[in-house]
Each structure stands twice: as structure tokens, then as C-alpha cells.
Protein backbone atom coordinates (compact mmCIF):
# COMPACT_ATOMS: atom_id res chain seq x y z
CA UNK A 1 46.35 10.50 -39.78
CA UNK A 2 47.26 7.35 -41.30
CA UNK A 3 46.27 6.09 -44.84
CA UNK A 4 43.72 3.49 -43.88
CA UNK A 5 42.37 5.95 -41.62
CA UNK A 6 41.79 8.27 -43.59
CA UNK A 7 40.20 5.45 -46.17
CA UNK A 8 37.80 4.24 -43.26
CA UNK A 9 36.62 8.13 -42.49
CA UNK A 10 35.86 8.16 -46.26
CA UNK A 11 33.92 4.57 -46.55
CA UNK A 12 32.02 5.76 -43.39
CA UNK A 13 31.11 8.85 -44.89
CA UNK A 14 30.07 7.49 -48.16
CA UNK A 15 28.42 4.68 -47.11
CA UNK A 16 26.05 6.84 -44.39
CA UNK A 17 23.05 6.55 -46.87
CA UNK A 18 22.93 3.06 -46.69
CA UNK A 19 22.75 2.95 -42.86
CA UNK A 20 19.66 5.27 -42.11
CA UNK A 21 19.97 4.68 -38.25
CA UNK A 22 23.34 5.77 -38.09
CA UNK A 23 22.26 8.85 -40.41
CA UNK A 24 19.63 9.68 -38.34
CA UNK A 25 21.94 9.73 -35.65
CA UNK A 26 24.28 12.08 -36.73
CA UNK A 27 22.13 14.36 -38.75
CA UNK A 28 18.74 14.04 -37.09
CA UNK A 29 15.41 12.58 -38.59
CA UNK A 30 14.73 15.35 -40.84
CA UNK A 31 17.86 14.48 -42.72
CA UNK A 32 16.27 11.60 -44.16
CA UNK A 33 14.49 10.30 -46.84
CA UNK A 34 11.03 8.95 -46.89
CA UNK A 35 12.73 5.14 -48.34
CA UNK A 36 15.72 5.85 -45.31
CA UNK A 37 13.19 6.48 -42.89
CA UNK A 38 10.82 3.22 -43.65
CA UNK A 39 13.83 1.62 -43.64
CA UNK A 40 14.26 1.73 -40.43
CA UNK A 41 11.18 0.03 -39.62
CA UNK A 42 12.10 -2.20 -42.43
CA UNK A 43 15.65 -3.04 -40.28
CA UNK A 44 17.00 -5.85 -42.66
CA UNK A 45 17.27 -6.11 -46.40
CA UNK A 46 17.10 -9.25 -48.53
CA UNK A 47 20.54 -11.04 -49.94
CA UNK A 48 20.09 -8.75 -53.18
CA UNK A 49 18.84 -5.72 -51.56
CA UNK A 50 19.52 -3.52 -48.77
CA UNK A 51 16.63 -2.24 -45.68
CA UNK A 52 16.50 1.38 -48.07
CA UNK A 53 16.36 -0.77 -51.42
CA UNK A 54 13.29 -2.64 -50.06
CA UNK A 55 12.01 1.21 -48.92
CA UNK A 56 12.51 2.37 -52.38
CA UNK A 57 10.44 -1.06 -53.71
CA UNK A 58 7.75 -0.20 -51.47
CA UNK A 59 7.95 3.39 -52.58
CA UNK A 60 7.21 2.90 -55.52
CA UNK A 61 4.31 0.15 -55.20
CA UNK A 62 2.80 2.99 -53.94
CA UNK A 63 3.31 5.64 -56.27
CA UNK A 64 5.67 7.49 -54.44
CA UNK A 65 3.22 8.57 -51.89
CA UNK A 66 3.10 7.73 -47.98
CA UNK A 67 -0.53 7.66 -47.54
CA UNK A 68 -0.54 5.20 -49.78
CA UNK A 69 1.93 3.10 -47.66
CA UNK A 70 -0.24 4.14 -44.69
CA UNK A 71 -3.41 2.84 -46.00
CA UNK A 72 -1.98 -0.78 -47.28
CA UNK A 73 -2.88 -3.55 -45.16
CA UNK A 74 -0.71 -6.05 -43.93
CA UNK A 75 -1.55 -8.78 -46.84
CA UNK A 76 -0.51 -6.27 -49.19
CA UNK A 77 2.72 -4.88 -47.24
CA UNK A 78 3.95 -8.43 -47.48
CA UNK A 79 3.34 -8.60 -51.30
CA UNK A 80 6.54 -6.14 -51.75
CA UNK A 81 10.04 -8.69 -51.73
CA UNK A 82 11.86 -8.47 -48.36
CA UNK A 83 8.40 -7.30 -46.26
CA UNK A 84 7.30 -10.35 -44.23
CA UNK A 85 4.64 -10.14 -41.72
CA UNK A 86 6.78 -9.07 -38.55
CA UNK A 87 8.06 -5.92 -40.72
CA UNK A 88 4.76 -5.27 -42.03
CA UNK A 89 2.84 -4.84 -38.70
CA UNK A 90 5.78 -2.79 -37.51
CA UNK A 91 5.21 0.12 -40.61
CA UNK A 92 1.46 -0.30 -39.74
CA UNK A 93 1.74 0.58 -36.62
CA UNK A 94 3.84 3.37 -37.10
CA UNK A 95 1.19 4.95 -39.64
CA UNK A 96 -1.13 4.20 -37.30
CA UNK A 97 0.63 5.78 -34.31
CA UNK A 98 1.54 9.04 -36.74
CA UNK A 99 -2.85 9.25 -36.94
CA UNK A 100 -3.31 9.07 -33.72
CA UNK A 101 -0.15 12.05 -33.36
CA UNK A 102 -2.05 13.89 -35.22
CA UNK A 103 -5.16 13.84 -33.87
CA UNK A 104 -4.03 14.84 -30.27
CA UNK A 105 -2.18 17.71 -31.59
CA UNK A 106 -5.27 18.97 -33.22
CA UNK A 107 -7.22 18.11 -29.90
CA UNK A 108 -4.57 20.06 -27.85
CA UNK A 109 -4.59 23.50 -29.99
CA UNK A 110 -5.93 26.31 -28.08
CA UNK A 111 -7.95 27.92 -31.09
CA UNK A 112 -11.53 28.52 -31.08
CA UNK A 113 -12.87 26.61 -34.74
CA UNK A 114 -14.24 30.00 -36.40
CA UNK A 115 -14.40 28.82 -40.12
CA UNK A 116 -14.82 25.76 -42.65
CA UNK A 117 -11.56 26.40 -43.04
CA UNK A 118 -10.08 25.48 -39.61
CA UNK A 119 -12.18 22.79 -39.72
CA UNK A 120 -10.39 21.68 -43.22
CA UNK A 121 -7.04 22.61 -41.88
CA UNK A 122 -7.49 20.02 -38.42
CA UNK A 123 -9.43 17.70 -39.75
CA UNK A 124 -6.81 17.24 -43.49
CA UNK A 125 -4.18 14.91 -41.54
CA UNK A 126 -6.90 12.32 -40.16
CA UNK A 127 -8.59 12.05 -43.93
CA UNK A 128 -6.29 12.95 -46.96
CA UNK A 129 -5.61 9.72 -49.15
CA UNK A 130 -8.46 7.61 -47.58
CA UNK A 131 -9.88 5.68 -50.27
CA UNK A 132 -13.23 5.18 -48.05
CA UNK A 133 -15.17 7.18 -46.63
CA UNK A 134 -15.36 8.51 -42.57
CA UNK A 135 -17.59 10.38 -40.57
CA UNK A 136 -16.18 12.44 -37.53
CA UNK A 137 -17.59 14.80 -35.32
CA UNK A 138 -16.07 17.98 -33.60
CA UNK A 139 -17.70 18.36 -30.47
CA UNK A 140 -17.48 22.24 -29.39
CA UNK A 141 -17.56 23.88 -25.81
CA UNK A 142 -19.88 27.13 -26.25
CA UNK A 143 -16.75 29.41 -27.14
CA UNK A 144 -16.30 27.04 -29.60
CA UNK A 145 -12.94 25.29 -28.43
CA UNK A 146 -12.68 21.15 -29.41
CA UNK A 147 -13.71 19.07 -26.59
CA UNK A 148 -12.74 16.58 -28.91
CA UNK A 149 -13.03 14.69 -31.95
CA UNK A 150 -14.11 11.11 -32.68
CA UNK A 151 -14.68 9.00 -35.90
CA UNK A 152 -18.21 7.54 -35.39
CA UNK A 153 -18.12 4.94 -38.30
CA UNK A 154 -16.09 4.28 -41.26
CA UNK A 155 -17.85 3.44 -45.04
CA UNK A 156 -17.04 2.68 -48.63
CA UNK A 157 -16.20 4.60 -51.60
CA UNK A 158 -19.20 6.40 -51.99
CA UNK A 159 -21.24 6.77 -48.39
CA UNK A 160 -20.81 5.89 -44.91
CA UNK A 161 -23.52 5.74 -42.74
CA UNK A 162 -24.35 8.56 -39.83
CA UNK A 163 -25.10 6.77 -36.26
CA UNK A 164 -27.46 9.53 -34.99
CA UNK A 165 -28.23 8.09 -32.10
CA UNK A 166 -24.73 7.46 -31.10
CA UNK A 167 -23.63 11.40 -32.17
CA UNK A 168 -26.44 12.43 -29.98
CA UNK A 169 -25.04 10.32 -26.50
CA UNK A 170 -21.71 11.06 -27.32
CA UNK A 171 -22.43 14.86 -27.32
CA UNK A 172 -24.13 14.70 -24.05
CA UNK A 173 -21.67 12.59 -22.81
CA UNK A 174 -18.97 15.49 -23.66
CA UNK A 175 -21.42 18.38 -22.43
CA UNK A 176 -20.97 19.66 -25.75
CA UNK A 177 -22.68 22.79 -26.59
CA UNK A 178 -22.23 22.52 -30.19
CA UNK A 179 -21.06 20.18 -33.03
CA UNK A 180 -19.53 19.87 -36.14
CA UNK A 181 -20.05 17.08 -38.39
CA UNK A 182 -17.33 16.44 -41.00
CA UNK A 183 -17.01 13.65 -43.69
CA UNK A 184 -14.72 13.04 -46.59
CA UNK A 185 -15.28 12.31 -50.05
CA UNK A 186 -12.37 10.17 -52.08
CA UNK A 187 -13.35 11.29 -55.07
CA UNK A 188 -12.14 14.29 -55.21
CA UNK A 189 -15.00 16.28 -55.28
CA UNK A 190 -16.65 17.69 -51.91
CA UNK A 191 -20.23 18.93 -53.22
CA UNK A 192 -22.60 16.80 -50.86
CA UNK A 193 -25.05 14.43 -52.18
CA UNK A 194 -28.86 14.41 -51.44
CA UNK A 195 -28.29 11.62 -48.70
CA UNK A 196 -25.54 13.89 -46.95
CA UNK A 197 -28.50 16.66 -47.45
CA UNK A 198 -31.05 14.68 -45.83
CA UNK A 199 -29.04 12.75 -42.97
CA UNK A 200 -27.39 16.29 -42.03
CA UNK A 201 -31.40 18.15 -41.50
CA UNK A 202 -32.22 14.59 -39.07
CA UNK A 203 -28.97 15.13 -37.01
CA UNK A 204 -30.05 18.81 -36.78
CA UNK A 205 -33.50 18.37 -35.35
CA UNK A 206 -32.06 15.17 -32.94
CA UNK A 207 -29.61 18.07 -31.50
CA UNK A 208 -32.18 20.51 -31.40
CA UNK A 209 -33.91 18.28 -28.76
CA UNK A 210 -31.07 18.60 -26.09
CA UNK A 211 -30.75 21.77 -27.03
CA UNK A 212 -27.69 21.17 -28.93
CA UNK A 213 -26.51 23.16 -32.10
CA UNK A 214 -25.31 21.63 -35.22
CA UNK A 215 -22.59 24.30 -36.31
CA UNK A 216 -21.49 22.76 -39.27
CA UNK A 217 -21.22 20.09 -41.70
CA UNK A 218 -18.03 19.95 -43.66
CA UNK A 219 -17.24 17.90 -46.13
CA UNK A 220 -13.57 17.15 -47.04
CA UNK A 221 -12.05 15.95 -50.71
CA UNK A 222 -8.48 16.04 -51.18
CA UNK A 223 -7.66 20.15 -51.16
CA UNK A 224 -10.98 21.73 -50.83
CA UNK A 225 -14.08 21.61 -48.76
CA UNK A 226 -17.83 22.12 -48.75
CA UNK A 227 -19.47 23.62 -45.98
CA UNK A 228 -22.95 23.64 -45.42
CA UNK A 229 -22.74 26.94 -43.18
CA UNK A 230 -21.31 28.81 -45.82
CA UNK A 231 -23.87 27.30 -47.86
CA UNK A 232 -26.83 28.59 -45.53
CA UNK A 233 -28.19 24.96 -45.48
CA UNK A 234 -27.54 24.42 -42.00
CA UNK A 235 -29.58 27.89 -41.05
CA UNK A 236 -32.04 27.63 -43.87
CA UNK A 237 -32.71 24.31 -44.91
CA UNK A 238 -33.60 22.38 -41.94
């Protein structure tokens, strides 16, 4: 092997984390970092930084986190130095694409929803780091397998409002035999307030027409959950 071969092997070698597509190549995607792996989406650098030194900007905008990268819109993407519009609609539809990953692999498991806490453990990925709140609904065969899941309307920081009316079609839409409600709270606390008390006892009775049950309503902060089954509200309250 001759000298400058030898010195190219080396520059290739030490240069690999500054060219995340050719890492990812040889090493596979888990290899990389969370700044090599936006990079990629990222593709180009600025004439001071590289694609994994913008990552590492963007990174760090966000406190490190990747649901907080997930949950910045385009306007603010573009705010971070190298990020123009074409690269930030590319990351946002990655994010976006991961969600939607996520909730067909929840759809897809074979597992009859037995507990709050399966509930918590599917429904985690398509709320954790939202900084609004959602309202979803599980709709259940009568062994209690997911016929699937849909978000029926997004809200603010504190409340979101629950579509009765359209819960109730798309249940009978889905021959559902059951249904579990779930929302998230952002604050970090998932103790239900007297609205989620009242709105959950008129989605109840508006099931209880089509003969419909209303297994659950779980509500979701970052690493815990409230259920109102546990709770006996469901059974004794309405």
C-alpha cells in the first residue's frame, strides 16, 4: 500500500462524521446521530458551516429535543442560519411521515387494549411534546382489538373541544362496539378538569343510544395517565 494511500484511507475514515450519508451507508442508520441524521434532510451546509453544523444549530434551538424539531413550523425552521424554505418542508415532512409511522404500527398490533396502560403505551408516540392539546378516539371491535384510531380535532393549551356528533358517526361508520376516548394535557399534569368530566358523561349517554360503550377516557401528560375507568367515573358517574 502506498503512502498516499494509506493517507486517503485515513482522511476517509476521519472525515466519515462529516458525511452522514456516506456513514449511514457503511454503518447503517442507527449509527448516527440525531444532528447526522437531520442532516441529511438538511443536504447542504452554509460557506461557514457544514449540513451536521446546521443539525447541531437546530439542535440546540430546540433544546436538544426532537419533538421539539417536530413540532416547529416552517416560519420557524427557517429562522435557524442555513434552513431555507425547501429544507424546511423537507424535515417537516419527515416528522410528519415518522407520526403517521407510528400510528399504523399501533393500528397493526394484534393486542386486545386491556388497560389505561396500553392505551398510554399506543397512544405516547402520537402526543408526547405537543404543546396543544388533541382529542383521539380508539374505536374497539367487541374483543376489544383497534379498528382504528383517529384525531377528531386539535385545541390550545388548555382544552380542545369534543365533536360528539362526529365521534358518534364515525363509530358507526367503523361498526365499533366500543370506544376509547383519549386526550392529552401539555402541562404535565393528567388529572381531568370539570369540562373533561362533563363532556366525557354527554359522549357516554350519545353512545349509549346506538348501543355503543364508552370504555374509557384516558387522559395523557408527558409520563403518566389518568383514566377515568380506573377512576370508576365512567361506571359510576354518568
Amino acid at each position: 500500500m502506498s503512502a498516499v494511500t494509506f493517507v486517503l484511507m485515513k482522511m476517509k475514515e476521519l472525515c466519515l462524521d462529516d458525511r452522514p450519508r456516506e456513514k449511514m451507508l457503511d454503518k447503517g442508520p442507527s449509527a448516527l446521530s440525531n444532528a447526522e441524521l437531520l442532516a441529511i434532510m438538511i443536504r447542504t451546509g452554509t460557506g461557514k458551516m457544514n449540513a451536521v453544523d446546521v443539525a447541531r444549530t437546530l439542535l440546540q434551538k430546540a433544546d436538544g429535543r426532537l419533538n421539539e424539531v417536530a413540532d416547529m413550523s416552517v416560519e420557524k425552521l427557517c429562522s435557524v442560519c442555513g434552513i431555507g424554505p425547501s429544507k424546511a418542508v423537507s424535515i417537516s415532512a419527515a416528522f410528519e411521515l415518522g407520526r403517521r409511522c407510528a400510528l399504523e404500527m399501533t393500528v397493526r398490533e394484534k393486542v386486545a387494549v386491556s388497560s389505561p396502560k396500553t392505551v398510554f403505551r399506543m397512544m405516547l408516540p402520537l402526543l408526547k411534546g405537543l404543546d396543544h392539546e388533541e382529542c383521539w378516539v380508539m374505536f374497539l371491535n367487541r374483543a376489544n382489538y383497534v379498528l382504528g384510531k383517529e384525531r377528531m380535532s386539535v385545541g390550545g393549551l388548555e382544552s380542545t373541544v369534543m365533536d360528539v356528533k362526529a365521534i358518534l358517526r364515525r363509530a358507526l361508520d367503523r361498526k365499533a362496539a366500543g370506544v376509547i376516548l383519549v386526550h392529552n394535557h401539555p402541562s404535565g399534569s393528567a388529572l381531568p378538569g370539570q369540562a373533561d368530566i362533563r363532556q366525557t358523561g354527554i359522549l357516554k349517554k350519545a353512545l349509549q343510544t346506538c348501543e355503543i360503550s364508552l370504555i374509557d377516557h384516558v387522559v395523557i401528560a408527558e409520563d403518566n395517565w389518568y383514566s377515568f375507568a380506573d377512576e370508576r367515573l365512567v361506571t359510576e358517574k354518568f
